[in-house]
C-alpha atoms as a PDB file:
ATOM      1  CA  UNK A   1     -16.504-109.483-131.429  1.00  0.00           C
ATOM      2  CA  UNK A   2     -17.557-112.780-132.625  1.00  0.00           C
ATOM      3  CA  UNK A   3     -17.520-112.560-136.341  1.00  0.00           C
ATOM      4  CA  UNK A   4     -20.567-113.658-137.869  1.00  0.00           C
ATOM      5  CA  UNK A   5     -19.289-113.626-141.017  1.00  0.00           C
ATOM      6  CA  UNK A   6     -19.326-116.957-142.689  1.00  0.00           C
ATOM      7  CA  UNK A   7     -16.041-116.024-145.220  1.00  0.00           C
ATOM      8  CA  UNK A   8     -13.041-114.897-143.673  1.00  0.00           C
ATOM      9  CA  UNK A   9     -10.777-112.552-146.186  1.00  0.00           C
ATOM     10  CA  UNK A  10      -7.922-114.167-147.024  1.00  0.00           C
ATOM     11  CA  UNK A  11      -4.606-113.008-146.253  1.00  0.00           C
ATOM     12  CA  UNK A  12      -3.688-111.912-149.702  1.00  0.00           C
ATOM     13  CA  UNK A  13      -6.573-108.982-149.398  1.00  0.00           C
ATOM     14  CA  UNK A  14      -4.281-107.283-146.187  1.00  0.00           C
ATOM     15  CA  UNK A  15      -1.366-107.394-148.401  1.00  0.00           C
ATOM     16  CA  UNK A  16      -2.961-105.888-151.603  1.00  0.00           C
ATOM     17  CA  UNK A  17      -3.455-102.928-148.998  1.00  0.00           C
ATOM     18  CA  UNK A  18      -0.873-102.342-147.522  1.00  0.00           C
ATOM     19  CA  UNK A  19       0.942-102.768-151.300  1.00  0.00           C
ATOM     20  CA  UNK A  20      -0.975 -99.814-152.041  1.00  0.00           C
ATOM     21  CA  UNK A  21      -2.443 -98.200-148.961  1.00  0.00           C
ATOM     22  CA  UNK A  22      -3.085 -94.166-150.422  1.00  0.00           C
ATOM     23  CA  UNK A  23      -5.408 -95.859-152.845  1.00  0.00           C
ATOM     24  CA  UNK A  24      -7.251 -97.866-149.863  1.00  0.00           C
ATOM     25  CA  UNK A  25      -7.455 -94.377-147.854  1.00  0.00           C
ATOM     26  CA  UNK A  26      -8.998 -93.336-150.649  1.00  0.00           C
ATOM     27  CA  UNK A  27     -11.489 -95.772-150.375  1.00  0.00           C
ATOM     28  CA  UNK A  28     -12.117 -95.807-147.190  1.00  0.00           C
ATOM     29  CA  UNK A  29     -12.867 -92.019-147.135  1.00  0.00           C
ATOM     30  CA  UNK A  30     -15.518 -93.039-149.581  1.00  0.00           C
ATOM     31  CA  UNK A  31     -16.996 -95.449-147.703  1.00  0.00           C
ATOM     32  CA  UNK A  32     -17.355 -93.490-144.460  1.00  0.00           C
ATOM     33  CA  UNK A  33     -19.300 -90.437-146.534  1.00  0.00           C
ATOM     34  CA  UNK A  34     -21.397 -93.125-148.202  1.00  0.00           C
ATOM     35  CA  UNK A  35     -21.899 -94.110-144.450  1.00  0.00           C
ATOM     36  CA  UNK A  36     -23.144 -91.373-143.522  1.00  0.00           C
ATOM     37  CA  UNK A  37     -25.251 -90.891-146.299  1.00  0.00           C
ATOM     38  CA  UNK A  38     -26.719 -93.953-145.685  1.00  0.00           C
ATOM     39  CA  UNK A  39     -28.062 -92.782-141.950  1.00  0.00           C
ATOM     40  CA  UNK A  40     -29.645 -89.968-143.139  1.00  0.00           C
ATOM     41  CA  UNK A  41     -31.055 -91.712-145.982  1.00  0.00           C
ATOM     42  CA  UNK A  42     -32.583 -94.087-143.077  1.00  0.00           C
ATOM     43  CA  UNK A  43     -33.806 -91.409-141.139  1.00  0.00           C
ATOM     44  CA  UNK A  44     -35.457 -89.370-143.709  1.00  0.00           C
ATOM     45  CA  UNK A  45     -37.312 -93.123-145.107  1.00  0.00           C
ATOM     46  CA  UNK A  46     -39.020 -94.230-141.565  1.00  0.00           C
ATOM     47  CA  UNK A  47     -39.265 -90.652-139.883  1.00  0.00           C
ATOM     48  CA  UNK A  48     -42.250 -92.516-137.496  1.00  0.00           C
ATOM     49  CA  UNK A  49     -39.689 -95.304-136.354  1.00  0.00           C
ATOM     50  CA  UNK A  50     -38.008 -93.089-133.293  1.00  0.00           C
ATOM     51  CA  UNK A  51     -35.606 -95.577-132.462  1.00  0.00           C
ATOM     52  CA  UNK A  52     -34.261 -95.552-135.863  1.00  0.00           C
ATOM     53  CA  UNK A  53     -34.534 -91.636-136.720  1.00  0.00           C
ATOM     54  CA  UNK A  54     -32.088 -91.689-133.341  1.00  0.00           C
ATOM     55  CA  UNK A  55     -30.080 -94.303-134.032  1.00  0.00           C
ATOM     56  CA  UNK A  56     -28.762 -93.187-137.329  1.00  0.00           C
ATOM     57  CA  UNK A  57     -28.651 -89.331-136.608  1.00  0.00           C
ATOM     58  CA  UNK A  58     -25.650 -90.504-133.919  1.00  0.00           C
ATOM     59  CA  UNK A  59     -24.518 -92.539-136.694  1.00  0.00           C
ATOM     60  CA  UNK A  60     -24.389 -89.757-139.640  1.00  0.00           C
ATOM     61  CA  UNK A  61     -22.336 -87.974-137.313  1.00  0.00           C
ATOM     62  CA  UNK A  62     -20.347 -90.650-136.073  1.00  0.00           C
ATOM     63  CA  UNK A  63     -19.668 -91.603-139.836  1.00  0.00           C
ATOM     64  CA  UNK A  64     -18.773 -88.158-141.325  1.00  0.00           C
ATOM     65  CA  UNK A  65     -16.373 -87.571-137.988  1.00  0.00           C
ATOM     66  CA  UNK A  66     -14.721 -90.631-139.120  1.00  0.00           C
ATOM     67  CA  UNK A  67     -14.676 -89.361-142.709  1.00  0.00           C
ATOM     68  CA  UNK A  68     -13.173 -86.222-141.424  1.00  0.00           C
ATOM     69  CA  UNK A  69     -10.219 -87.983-140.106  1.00  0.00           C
ATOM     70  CA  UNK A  70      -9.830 -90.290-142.717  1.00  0.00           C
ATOM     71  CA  UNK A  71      -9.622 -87.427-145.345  1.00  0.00           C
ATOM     72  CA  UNK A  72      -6.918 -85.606-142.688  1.00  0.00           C
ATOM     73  CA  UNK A  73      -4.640 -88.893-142.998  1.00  0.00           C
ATOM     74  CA  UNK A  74      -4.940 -88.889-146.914  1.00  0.00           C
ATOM     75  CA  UNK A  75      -3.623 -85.150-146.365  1.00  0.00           C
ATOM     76  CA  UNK A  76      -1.062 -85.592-144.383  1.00  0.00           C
ATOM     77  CA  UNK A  77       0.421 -88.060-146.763  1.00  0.00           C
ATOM     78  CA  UNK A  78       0.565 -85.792-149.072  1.00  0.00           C
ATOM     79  CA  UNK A  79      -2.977 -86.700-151.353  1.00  0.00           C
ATOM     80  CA  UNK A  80      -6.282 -84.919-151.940  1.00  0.00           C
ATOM     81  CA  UNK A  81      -9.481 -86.605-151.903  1.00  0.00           C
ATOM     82  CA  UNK A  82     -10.773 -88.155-155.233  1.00  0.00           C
ATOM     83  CA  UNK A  83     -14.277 -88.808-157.097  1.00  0.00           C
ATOM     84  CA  UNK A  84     -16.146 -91.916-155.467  1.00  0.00           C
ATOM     85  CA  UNK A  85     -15.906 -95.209-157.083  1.00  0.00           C
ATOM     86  CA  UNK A  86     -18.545 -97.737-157.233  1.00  0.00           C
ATOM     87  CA  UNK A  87     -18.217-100.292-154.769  1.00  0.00           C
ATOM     88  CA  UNK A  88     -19.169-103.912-156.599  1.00  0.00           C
ATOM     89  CA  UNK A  89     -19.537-105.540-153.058  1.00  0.00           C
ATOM     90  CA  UNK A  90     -22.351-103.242-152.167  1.00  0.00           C
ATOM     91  CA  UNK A  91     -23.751-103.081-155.756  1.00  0.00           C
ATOM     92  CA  UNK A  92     -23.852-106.861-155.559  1.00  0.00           C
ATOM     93  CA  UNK A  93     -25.035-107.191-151.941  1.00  0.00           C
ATOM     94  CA  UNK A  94     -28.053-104.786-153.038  1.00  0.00           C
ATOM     95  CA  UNK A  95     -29.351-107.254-154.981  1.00  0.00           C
ATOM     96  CA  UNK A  96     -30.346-109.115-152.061  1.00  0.00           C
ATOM     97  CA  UNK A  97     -33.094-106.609-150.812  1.00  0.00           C
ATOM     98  CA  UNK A  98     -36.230-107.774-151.497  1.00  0.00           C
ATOM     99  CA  UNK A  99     -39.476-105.195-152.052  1.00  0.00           C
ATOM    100  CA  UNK A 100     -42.350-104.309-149.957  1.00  0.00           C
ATOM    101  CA  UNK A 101     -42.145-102.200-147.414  1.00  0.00           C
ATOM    102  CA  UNK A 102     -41.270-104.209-144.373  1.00  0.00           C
ATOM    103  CA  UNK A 103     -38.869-106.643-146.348  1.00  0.00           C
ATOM    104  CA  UNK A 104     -37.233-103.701-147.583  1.00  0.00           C
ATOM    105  CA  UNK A 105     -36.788-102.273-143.969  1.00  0.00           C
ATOM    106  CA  UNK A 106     -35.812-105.433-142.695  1.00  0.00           C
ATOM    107  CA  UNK A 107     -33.457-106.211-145.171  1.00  0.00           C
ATOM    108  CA  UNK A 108     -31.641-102.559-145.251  1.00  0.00           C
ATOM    109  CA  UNK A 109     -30.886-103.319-141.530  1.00  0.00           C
ATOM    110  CA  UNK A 110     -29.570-106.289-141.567  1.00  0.00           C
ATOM    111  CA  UNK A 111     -27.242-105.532-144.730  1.00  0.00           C
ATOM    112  CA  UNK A 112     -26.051-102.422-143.228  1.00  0.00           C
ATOM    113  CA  UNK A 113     -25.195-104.608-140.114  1.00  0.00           C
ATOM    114  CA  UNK A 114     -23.503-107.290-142.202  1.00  0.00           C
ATOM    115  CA  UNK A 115     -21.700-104.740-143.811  1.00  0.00           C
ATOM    116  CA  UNK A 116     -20.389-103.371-140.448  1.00  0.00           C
ATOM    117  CA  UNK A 117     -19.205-106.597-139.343  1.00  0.00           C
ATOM    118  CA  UNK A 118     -16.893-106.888-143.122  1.00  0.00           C
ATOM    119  CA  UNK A 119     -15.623-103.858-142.354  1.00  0.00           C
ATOM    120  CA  UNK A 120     -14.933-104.319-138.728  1.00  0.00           C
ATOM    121  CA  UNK A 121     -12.772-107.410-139.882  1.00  0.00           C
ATOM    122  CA  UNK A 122     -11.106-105.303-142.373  1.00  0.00           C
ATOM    123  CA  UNK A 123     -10.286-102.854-140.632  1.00  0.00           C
ATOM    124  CA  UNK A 124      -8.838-105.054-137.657  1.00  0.00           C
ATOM    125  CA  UNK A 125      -6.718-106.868-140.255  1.00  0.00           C
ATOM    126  CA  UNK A 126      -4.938-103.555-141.599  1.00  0.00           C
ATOM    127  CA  UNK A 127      -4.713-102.626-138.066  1.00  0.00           C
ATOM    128  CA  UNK A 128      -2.993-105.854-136.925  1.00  0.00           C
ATOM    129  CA  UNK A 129      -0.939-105.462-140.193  1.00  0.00           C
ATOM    130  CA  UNK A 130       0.219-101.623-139.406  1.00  0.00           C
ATOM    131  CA  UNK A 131       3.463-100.783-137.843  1.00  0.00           C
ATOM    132  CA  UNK A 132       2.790 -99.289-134.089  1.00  0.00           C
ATOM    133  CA  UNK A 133       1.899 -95.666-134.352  1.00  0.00           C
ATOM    134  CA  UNK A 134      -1.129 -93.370-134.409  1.00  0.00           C
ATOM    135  CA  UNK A 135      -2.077 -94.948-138.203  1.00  0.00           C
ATOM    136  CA  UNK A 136      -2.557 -98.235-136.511  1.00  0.00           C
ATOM    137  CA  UNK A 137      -4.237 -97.026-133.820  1.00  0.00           C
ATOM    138  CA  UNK A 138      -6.543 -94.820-135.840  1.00  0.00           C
ATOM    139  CA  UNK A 139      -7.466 -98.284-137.298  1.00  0.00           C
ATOM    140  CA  UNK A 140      -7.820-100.190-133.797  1.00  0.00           C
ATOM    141  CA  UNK A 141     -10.432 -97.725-133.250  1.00  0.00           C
ATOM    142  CA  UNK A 142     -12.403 -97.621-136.144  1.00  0.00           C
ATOM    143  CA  UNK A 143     -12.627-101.738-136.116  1.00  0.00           C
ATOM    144  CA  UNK A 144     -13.743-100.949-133.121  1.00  0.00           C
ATOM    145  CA  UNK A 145     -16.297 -98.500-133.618  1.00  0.00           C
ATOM    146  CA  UNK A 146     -17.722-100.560-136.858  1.00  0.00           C
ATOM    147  CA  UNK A 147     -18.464-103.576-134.372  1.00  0.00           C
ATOM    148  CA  UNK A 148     -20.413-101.597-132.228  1.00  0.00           C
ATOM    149  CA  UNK A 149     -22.505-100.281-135.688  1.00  0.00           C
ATOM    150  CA  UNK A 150     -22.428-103.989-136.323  1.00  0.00           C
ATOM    151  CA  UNK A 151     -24.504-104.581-133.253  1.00  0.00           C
ATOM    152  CA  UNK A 152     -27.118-101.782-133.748  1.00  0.00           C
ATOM    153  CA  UNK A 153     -28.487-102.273-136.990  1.00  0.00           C
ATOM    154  CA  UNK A 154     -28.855-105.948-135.626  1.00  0.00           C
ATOM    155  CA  UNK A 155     -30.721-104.222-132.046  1.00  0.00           C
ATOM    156  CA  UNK A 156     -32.670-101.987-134.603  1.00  0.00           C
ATOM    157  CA  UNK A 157     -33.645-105.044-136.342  1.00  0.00           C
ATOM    158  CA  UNK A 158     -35.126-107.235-133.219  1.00  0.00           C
ATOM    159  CA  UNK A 159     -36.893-103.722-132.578  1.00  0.00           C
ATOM    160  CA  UNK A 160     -39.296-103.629-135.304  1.00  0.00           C
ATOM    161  CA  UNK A 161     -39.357-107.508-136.218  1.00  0.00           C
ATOM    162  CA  UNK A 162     -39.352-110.673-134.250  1.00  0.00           C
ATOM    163  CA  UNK A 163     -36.422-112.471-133.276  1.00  0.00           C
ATOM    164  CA  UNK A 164     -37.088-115.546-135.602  1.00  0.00           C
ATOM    165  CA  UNK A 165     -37.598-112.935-138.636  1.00  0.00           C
ATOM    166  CA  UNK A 166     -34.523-111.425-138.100  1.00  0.00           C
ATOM    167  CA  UNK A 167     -32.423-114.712-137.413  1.00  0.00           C
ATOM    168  CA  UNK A 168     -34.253-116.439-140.366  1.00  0.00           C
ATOM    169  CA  UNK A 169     -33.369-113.489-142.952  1.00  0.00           C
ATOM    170  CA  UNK A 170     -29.859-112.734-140.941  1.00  0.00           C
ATOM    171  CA  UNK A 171     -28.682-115.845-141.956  1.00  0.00           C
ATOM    172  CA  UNK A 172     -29.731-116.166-145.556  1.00  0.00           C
ATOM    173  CA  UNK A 173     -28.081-112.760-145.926  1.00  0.00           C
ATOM    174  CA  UNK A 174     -24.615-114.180-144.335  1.00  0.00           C
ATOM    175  CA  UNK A 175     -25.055-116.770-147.274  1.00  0.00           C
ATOM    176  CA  UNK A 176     -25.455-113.890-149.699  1.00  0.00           C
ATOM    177  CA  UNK A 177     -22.592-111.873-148.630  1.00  0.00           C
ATOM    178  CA  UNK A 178     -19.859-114.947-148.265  1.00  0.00           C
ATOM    179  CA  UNK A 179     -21.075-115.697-152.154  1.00  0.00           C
ATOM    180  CA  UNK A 180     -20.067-112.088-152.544  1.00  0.00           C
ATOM    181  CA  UNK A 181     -16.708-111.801-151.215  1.00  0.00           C
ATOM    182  CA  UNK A 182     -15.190-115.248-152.726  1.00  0.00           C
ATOM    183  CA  UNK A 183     -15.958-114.163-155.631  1.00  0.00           C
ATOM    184  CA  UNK A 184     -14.520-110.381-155.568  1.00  0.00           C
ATOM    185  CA  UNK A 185     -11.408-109.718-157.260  1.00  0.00           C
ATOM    186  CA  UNK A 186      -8.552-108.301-154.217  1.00  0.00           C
ATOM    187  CA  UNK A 187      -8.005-104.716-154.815  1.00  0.00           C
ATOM    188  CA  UNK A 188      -6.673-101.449-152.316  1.00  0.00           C
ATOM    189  CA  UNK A 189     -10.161-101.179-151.192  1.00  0.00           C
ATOM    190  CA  UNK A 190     -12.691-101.687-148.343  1.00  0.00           C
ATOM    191  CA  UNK A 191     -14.722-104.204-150.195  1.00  0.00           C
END
């Protein structure tokens, strides 16, 4: 994949995980039931978009399976699952949606997509960072899998808006997001 993001995460981030990696499992489970939720949240919002409504019931499923796997991991190192924590990248990134209806679609697709592509990178750093073994291939995949989600939320996009929209607003979005990340504080976490 050809990153579109416009900050890379430093270095320092892949060693804050890896420093404490059951805490960034944790997170991670989080984020792939949040995920989820977030497909079906689509689906039941534009029920007349069919694209869309079949897009994100592959996803929800896609998402949760990936949840599953995540939380049999956190198991097998010995942790349960624990509450959900806010995530201040998304709270933050939120902010960027704009109202009326066909902003508010257009934005929610393209910040779901930019948020596949962070954690697509993320993931591919802790899997370059992971010693060989099923853990690192685990994440190989899912880096994998989150470019591909990457992609469709941008397809979805050019669907239902014109490719200038979507490029325009893509891109001021990008700007949003980098502004985001430099200023997070490194933590065992996704975002």
């Amino acid at each position: 994949m050809n990153s579109p993001l416009l900050f890379a995460t430093p270095g320092a981030w892949t060693d804050t995980v890896l420093k404490d990696f059951d805490r960034f499992l944790q997170d991670h489970a989080a984020a792939e039931k949040k995920a989820s939720g977030m497909a079906i949240s689509m689906l039941s919002h534009y029920p007349d978009r069919v694209e869309l409504v079949e897009a994100m019931a592959d996803l929800a499923i896609e998402e949760l399976s990936h949840y599953r796997e995540v939380v049999k991991w956190i198991h097998k190192r010995g942790s349960r699952t624990s509450a959900d924590v806010k995530d201040p990248y998304v709270i933050g990134f939120r902010k960027s949606m704009r109202d009326g209806k066909e902003d508010y679609l257009l934005d929610r697709l393209l910040i779901a997509g930019i948020i596949e592509a962070r954690g697509a990178e993320r993931f591919g750093l802790v899997a370059d960072a992971l010693e060989p073994g099923a853990l690192k291939k685990f994440y190989q995949a899912i880096a994998r899998s989150e470019e591909r989600h990457f992609e469709l939320f941008r397809e979805l996009a050019e669907i239902y808006f014109s490719k200038d929209t979507v490029e325009r607003r893509w891109d001021e979005l990008l700007e949003d997001e980098a502004a985001i990340v430099r200023t997070l504080p490194l933590r065992a976490a996704l975002h």
